[in-house]
N, C-alpha and C. Protein backbone atom coordinates (compact mmCIF):
# COMPACT_ATOMS: atom_id res chain seq x y z
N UNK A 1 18.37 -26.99 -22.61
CA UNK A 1 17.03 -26.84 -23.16
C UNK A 1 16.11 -25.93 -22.34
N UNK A 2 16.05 -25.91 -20.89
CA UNK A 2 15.38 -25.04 -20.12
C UNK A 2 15.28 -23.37 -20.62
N UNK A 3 16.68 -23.11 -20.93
CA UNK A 3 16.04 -21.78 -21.58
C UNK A 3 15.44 -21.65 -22.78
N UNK A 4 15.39 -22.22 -23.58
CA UNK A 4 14.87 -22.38 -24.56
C UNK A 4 13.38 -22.06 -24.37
N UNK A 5 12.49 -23.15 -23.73
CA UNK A 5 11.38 -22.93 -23.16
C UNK A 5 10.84 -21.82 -22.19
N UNK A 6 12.14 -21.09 -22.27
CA UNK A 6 11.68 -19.97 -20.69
C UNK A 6 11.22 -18.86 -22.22
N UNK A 7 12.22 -18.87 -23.28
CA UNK A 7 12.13 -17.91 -24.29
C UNK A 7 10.48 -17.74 -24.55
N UNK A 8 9.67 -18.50 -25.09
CA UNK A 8 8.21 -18.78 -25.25
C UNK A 8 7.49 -18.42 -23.99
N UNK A 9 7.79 -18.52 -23.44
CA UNK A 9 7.11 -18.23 -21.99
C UNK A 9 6.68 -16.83 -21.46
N UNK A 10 7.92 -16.16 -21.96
CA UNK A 10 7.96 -14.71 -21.19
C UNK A 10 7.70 -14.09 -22.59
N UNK A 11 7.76 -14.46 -23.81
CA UNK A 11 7.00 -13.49 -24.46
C UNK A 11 5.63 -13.77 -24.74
N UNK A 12 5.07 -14.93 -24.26
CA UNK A 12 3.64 -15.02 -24.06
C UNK A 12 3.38 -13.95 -22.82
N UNK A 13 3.96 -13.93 -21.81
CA UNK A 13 3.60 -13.11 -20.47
C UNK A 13 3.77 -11.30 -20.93
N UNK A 14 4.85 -11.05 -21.47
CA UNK A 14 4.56 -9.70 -22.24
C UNK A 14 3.99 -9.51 -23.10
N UNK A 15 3.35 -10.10 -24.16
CA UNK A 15 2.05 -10.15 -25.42
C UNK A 15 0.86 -10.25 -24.43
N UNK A 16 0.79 -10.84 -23.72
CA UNK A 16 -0.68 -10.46 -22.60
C UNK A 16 -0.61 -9.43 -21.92
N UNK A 17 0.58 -8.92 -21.09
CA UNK A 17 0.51 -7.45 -20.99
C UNK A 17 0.06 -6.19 -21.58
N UNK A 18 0.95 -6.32 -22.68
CA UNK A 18 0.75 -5.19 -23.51
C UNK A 18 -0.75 -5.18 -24.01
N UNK A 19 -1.24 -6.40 -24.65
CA UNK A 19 -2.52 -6.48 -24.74
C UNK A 19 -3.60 -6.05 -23.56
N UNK A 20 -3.79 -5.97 -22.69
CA UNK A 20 -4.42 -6.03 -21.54
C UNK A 20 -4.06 -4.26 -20.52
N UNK A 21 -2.40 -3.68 -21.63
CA UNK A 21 -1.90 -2.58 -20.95
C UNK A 21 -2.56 -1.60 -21.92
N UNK A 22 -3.83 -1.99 -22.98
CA UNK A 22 -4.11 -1.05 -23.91
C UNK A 22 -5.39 -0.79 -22.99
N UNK A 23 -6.58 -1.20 -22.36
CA UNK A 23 -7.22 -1.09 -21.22
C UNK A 23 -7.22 -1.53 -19.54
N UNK A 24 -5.93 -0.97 -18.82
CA UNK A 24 -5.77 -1.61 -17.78
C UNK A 24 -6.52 -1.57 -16.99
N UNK A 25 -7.93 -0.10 -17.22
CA UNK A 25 -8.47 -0.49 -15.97
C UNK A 25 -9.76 -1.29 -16.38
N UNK A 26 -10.04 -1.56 -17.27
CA UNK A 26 -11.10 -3.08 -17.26
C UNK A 26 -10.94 -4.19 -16.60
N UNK A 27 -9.62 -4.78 -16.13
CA UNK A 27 -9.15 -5.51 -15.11
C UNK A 27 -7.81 -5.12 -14.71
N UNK A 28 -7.34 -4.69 -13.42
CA UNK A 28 -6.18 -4.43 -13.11
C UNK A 28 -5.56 -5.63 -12.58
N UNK A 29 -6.36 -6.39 -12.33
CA UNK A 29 -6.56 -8.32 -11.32
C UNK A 29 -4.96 -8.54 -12.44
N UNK A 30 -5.83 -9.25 -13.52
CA UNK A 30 -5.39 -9.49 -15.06
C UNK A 30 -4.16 -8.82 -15.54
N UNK A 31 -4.26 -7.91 -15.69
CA UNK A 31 -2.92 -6.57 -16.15
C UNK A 31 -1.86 -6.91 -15.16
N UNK A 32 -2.36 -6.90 -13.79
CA UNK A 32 -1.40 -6.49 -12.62
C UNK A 32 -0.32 -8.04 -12.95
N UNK A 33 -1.35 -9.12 -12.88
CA UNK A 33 -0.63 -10.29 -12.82
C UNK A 33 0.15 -10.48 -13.77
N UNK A 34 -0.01 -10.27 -14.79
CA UNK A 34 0.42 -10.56 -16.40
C UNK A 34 1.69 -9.55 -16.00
N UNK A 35 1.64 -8.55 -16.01
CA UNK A 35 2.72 -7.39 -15.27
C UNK A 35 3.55 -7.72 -14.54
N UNK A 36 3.52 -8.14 -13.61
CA UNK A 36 4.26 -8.95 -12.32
C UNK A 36 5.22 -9.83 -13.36
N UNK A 37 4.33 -11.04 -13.50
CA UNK A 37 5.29 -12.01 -14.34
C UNK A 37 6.09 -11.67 -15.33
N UNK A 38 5.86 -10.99 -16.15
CA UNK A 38 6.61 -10.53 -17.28
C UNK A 38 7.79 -9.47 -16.82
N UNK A 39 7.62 -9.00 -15.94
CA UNK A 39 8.41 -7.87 -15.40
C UNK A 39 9.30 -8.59 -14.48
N UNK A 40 9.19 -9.94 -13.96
CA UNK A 40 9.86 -10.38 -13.40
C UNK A 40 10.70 -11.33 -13.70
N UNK A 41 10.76 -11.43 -15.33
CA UNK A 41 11.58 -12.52 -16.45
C UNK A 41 12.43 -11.20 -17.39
N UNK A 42 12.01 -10.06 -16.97
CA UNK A 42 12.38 -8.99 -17.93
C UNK A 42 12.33 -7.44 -17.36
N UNK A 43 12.72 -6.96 -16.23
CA UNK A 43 13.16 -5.89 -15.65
C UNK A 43 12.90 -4.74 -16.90
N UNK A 44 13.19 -5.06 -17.80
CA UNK A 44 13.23 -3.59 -18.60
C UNK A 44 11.58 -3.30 -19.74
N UNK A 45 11.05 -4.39 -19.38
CA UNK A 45 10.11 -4.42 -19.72
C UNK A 45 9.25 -3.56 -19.78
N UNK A 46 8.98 -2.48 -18.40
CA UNK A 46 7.86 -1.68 -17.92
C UNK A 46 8.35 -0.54 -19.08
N UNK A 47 9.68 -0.52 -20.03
CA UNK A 47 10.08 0.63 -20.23
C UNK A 47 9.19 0.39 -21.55
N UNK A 48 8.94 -0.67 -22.08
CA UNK A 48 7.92 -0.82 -23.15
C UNK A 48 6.22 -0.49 -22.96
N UNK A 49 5.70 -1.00 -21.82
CA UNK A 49 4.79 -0.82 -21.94
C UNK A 49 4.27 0.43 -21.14
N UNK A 50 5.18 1.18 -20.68
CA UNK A 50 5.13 2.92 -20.51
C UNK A 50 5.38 3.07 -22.14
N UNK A 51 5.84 3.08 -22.76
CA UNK A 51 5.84 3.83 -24.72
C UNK A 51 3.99 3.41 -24.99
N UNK A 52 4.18 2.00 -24.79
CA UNK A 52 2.69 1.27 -25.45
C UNK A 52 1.34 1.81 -24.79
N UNK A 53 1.38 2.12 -23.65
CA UNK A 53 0.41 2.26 -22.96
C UNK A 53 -0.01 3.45 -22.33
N UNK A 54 1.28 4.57 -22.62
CA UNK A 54 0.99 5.61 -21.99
C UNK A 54 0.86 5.74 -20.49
N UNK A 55 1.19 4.46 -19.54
CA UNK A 55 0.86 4.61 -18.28
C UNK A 55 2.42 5.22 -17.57
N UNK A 56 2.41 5.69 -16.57
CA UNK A 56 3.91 5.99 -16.06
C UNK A 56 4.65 5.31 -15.40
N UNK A 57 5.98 4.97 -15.45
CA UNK A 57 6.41 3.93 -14.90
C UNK A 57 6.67 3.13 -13.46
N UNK A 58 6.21 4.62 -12.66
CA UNK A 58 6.36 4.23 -11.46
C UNK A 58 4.59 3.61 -11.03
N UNK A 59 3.69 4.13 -11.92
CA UNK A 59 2.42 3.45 -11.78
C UNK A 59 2.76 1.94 -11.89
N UNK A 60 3.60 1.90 -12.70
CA UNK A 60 3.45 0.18 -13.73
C UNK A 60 4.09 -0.43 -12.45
N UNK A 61 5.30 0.30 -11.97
CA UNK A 61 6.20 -0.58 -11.29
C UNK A 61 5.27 -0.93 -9.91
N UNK A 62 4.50 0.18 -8.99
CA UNK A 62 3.45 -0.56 -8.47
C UNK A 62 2.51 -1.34 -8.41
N UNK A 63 1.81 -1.84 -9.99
CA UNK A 63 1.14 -2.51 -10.23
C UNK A 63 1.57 -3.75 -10.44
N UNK A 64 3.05 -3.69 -10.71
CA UNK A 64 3.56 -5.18 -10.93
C UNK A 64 3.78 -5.88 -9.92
N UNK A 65 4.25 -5.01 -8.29
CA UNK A 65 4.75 -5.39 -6.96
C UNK A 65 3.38 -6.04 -7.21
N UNK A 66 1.70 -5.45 -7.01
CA UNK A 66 0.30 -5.76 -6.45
C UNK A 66 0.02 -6.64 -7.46
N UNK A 67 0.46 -6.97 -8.71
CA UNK A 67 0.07 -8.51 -9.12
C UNK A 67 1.25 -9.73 -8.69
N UNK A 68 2.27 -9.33 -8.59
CA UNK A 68 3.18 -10.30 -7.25
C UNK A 68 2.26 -11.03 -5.84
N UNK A 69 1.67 -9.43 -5.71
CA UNK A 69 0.61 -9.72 -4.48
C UNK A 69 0.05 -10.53 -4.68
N UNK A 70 -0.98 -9.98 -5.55
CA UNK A 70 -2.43 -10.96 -5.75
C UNK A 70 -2.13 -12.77 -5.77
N UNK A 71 -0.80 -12.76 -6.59
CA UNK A 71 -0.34 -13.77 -6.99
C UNK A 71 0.21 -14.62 -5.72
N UNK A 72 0.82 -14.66 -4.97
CA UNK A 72 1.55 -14.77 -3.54
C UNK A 72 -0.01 -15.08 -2.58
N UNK A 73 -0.46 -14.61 -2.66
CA UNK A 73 -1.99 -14.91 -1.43
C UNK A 73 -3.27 -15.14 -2.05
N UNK A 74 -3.12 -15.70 -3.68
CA UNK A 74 -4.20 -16.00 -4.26
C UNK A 74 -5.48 -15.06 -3.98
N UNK A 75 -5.36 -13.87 -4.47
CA UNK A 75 -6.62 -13.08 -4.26
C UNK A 75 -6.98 -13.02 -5.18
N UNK A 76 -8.51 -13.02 -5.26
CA UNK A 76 -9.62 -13.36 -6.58
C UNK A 76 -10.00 -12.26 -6.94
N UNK A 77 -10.00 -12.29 -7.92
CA UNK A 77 -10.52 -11.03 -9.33
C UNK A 77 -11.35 -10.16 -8.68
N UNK A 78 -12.64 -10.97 -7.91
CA UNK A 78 -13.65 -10.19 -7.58
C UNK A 78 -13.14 -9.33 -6.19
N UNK A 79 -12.56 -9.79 -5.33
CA UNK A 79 -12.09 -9.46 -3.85
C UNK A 79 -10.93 -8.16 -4.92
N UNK A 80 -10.13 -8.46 -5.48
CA UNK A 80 -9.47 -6.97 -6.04
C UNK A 80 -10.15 -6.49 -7.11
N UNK A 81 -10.85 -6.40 -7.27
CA UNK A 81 -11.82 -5.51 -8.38
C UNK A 81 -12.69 -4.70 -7.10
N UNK A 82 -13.45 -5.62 -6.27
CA UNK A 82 -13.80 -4.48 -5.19
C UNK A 82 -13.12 -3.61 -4.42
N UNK A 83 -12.10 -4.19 -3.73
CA UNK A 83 -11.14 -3.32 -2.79
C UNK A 83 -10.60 -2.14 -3.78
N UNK A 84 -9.62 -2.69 -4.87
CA UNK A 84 -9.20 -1.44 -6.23
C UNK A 84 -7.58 -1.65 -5.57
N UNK A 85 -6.71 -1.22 -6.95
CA UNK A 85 -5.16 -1.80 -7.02
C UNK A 85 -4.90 -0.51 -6.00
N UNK A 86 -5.02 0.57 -5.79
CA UNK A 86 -4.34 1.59 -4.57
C UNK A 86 -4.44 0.76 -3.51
N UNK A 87 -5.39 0.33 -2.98
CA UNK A 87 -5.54 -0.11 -0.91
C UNK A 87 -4.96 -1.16 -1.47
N UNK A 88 -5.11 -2.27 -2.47
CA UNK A 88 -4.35 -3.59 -2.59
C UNK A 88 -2.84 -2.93 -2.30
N UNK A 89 -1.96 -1.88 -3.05
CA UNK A 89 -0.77 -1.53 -3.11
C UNK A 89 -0.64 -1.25 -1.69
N UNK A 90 -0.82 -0.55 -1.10
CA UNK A 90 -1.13 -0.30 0.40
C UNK A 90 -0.82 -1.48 1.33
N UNK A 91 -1.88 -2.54 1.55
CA UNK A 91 -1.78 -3.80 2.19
C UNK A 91 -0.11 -4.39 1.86
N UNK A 92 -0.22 -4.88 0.01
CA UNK A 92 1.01 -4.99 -0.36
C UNK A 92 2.43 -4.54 0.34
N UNK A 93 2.75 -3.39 0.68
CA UNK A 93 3.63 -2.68 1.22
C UNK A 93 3.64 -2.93 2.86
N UNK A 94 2.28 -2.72 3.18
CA UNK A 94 2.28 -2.97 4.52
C UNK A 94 2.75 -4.69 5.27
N UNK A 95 2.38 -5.54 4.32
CA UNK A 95 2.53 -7.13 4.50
C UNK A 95 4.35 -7.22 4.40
N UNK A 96 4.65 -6.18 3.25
CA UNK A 96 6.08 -6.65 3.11
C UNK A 96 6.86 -6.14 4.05
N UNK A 97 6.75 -5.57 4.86
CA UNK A 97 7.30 -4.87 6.11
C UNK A 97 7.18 -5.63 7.41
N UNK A 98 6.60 -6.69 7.44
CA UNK A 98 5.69 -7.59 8.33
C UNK A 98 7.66 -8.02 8.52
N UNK A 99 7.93 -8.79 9.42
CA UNK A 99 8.73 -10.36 9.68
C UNK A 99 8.63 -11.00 8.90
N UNK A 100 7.37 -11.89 8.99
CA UNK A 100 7.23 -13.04 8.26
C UNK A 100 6.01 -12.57 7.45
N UNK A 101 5.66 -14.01 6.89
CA UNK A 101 4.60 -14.16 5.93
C UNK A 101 3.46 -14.45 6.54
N UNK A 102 2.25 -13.44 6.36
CA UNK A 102 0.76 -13.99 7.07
C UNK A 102 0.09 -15.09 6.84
N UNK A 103 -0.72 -15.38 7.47
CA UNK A 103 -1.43 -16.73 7.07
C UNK A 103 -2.55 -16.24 5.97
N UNK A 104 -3.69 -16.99 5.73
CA UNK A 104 -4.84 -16.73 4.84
C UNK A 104 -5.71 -15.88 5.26
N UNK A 105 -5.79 -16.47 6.63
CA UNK A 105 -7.07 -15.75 7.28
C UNK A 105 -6.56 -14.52 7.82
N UNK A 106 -5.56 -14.22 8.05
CA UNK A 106 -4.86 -12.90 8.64
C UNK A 106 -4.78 -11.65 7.17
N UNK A 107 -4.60 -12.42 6.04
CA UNK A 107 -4.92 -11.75 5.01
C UNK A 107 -6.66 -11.44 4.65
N UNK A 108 -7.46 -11.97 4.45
CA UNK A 108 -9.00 -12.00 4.59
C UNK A 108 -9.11 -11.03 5.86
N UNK A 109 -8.48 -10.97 6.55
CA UNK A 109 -8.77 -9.50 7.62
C UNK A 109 -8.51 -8.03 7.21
N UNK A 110 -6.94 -8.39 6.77
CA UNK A 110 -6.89 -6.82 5.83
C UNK A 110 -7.36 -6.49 4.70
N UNK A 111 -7.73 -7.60 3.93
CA UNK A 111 -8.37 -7.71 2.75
C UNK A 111 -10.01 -6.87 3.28
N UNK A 112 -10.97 -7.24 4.60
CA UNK A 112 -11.94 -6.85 5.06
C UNK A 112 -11.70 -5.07 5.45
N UNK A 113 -10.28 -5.07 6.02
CA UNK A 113 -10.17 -3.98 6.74
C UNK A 113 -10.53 -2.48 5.48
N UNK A 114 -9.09 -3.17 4.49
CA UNK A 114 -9.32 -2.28 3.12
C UNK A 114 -10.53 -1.80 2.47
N UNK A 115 -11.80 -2.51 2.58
CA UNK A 115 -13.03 -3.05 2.25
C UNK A 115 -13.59 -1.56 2.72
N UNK A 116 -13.89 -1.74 3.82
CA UNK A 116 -14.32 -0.29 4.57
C UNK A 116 -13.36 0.79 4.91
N UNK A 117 -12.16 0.53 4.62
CA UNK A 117 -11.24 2.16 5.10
C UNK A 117 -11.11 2.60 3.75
N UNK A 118 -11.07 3.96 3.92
CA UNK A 118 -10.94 4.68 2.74
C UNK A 118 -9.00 4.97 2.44
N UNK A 119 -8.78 4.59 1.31
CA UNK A 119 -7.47 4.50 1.07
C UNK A 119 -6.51 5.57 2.17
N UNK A 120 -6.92 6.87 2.21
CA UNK A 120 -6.00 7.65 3.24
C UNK A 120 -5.64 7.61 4.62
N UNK A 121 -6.82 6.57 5.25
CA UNK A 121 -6.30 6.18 6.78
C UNK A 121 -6.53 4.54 6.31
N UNK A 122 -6.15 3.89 5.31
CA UNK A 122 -5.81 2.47 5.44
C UNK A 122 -4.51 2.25 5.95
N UNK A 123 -3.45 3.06 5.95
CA UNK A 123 -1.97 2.56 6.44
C UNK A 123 -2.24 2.21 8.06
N UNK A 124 -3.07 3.66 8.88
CA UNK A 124 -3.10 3.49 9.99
C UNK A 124 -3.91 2.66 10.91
N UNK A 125 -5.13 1.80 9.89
CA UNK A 125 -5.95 0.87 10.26
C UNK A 125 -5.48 -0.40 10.30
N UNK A 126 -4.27 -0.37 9.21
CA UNK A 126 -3.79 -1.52 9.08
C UNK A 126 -2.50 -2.03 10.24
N UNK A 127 -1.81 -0.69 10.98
CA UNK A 127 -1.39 -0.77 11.80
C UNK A 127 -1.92 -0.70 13.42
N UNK A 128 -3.12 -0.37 13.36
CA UNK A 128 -3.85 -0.79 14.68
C UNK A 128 -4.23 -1.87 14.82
N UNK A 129 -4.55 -2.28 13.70
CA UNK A 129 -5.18 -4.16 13.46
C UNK A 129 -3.89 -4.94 14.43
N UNK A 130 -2.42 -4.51 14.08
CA UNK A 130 -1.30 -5.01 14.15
C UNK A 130 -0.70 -5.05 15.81
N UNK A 131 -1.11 -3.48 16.06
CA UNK A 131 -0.44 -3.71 16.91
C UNK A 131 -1.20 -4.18 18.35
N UNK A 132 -0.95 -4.78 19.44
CA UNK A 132 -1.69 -5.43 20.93
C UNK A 132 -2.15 -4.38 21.62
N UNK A 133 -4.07 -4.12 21.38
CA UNK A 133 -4.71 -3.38 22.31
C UNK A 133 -4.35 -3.46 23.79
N UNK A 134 -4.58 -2.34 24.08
CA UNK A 134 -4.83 -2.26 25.63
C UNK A 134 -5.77 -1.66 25.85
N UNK A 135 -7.18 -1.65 25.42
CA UNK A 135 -8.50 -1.52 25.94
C UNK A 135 -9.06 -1.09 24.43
N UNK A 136 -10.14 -0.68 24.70
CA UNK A 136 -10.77 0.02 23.66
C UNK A 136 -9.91 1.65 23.05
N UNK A 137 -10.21 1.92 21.95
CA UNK A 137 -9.22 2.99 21.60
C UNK A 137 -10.21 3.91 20.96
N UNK A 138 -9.64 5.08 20.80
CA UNK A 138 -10.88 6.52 21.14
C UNK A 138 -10.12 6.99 19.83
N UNK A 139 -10.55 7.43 18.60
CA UNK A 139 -10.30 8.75 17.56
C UNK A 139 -10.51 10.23 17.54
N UNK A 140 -9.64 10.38 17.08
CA UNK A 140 -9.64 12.15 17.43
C UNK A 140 -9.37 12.77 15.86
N UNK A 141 -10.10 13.36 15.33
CA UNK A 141 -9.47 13.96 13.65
C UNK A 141 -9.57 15.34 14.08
N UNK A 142 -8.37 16.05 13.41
CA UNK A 142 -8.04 17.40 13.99
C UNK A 142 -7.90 18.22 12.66
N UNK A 143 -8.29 19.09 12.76
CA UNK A 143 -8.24 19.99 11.10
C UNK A 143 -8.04 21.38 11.48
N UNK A 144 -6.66 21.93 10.99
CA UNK A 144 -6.11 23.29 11.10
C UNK A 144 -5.66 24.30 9.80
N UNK A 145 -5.94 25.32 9.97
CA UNK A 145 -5.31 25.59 8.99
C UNK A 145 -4.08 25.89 8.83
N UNK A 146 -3.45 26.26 8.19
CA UNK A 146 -1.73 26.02 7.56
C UNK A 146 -0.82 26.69 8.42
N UNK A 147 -1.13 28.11 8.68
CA UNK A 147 -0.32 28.44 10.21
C UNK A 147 -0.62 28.06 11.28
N UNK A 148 -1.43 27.39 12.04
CA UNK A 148 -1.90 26.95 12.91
C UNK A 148 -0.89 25.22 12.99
N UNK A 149 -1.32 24.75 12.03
CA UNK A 149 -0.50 23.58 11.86
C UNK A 149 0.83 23.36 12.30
N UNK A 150 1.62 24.22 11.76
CA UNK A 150 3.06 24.85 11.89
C UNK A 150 3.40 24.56 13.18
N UNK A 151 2.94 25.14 13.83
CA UNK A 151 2.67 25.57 15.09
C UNK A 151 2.60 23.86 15.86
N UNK A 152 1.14 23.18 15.69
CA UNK A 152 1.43 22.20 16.43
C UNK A 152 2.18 21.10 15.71
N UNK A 153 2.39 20.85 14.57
CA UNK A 153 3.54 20.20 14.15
C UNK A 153 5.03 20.30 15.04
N UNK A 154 5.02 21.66 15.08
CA UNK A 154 6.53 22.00 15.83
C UNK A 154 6.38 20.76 17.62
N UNK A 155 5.36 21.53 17.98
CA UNK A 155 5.24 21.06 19.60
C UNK A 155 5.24 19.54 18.99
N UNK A 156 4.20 18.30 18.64
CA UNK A 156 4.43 17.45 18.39
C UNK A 156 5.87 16.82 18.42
N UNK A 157 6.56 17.04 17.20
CA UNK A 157 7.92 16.85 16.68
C UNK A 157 8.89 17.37 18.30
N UNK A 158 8.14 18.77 18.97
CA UNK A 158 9.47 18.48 20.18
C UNK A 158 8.84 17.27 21.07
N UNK A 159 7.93 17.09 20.99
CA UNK A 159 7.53 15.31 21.78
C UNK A 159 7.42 14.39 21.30
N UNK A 160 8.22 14.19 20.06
CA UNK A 160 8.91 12.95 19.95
C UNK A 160 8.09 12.39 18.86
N UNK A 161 7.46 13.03 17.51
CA UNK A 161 6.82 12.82 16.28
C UNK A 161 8.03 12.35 15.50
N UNK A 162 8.06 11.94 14.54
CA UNK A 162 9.07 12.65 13.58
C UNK A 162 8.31 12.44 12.06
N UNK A 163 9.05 13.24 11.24
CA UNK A 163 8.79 13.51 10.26
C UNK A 163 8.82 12.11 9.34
N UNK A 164 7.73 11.87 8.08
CA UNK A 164 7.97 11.02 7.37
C UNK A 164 7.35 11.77 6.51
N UNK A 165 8.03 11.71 5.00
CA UNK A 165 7.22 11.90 3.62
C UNK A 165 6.48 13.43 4.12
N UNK A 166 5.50 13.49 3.89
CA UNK A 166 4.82 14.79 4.05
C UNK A 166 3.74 14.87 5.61
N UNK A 167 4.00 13.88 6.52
CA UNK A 167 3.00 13.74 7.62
C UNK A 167 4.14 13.55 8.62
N UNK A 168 3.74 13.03 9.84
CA UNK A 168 4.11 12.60 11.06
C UNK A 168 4.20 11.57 11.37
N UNK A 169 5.13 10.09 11.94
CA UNK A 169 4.81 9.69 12.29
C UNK A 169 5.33 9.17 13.96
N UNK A 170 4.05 8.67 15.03
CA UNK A 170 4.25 8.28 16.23
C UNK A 170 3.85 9.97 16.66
N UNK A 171 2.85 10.27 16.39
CA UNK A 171 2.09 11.97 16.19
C UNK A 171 1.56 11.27 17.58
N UNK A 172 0.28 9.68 17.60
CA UNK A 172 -0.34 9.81 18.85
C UNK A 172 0.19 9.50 20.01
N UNK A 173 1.33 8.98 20.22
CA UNK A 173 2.59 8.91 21.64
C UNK A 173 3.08 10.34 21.91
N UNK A 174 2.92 11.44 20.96
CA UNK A 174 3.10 12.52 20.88
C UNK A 174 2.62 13.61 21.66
N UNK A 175 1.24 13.00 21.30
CA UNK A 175 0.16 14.16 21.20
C UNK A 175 -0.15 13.11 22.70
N UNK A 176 -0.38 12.67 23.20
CA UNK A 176 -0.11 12.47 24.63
C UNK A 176 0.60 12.83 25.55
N UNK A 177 1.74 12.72 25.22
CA UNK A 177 2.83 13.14 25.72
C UNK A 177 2.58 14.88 26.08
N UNK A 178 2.21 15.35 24.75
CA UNK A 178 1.82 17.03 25.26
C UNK A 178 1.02 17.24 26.17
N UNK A 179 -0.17 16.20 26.32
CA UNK A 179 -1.10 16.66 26.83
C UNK A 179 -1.06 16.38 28.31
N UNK A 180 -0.22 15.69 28.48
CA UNK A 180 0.03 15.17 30.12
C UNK A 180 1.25 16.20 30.20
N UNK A 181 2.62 16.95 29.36
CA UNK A 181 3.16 18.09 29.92
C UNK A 181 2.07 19.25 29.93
N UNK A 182 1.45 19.43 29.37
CA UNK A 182 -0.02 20.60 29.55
C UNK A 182 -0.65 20.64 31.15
N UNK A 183 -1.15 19.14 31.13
CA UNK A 183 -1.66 19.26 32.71
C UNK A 183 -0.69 19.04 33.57
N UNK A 184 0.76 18.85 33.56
CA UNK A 184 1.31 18.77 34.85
C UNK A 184 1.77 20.22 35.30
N UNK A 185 1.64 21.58 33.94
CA UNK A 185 2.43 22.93 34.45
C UNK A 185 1.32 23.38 34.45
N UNK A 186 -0.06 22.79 34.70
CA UNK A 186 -1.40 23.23 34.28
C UNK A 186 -1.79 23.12 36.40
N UNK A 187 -1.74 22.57 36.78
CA UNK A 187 -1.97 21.93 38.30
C UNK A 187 -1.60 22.84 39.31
């Protein structure tokens, strides 16, 4: 009999999707969750409501991980309606990379952090939060243009950057590293 009842279930969870996938961004809270669940009784699902909705599937398939989220750490409509489903997806990714599972209040921190970082340095805010200060820590934003870049990309990467996706990462163990070989043939 159990499946029987699962049958009713999951096409209530995809009839609220699709419904809700005709304006997703009036609530993404809503969509995301309804998404999640239904996508997670029915894998092939997203391939419907990419036809229905016009959204793309790798959008959908992130939005379904971030109503998993929401769902998993009970975050309220209003707390993801302010932050917005990108930095939620963000945190999302970043939490699942964690060991274990955070507590509440360790979430209510990145949930704060997201709050004020602007989605393009939330990965790296969220990893300073993480990792054990050793004093106060100093920012540096550096802006080059495209041959110039080249250039210190290369030096970086020979001190020990490496490449990820389209950036650097472990650039600031790097960019130390240069700067202490600078002043020691500098002396």
């Amino acid at each position: 009999m159990p499946p029987v009842q699962a049958k009713p279930d999951v096409a209530r969870l995809q009839q609220e999707a699709l419904a809700l996938a005709v304006k997703p961004t009036k609530s993404f809270h809503a969509f995301a969750r309804a998404l999640s669940a239904a996508h997670s009784n029915d894998p092939a699902f997203l391939h419907e409501v990419e036809r229905i909705a016009g959204i793309k599937r790798r959008a959908l398939f992130y939005l379904s991980n971030v109503g998993g989220f929401l769902e998993d750490y009970s975050i309220t409509e209003e707390q993801a309606e302010r932050i917005g489903w990108t930095k939620i997806q963000i945190i999302a990714r970043h939490i699942a990379n964690q060991p274990e599972r955070i507590n509440q209040r360790a979430m209510q921190d990145k949930l704060g952090i997201a709050a004020r970082t602007p989605a393009h340095a939330l990965p790296a805010a969220l990893e300073a939060q993480d990792a054990p200060t050793q004093g106060p820590l100093r920012s540096v934003l550096l802006r080059f243009p495209a041959d110039q870049y080249a250039d210190v990309e290369a030096a970086l990467i020979a001190c020990g950057a490496e490449r990820k996706g389209r950036g650097l990462i472990g650039k600031e163990d790097a960019l130390v590293r240069l700067a202490v070989s600078h002043r020691a043939t500098t002396r």
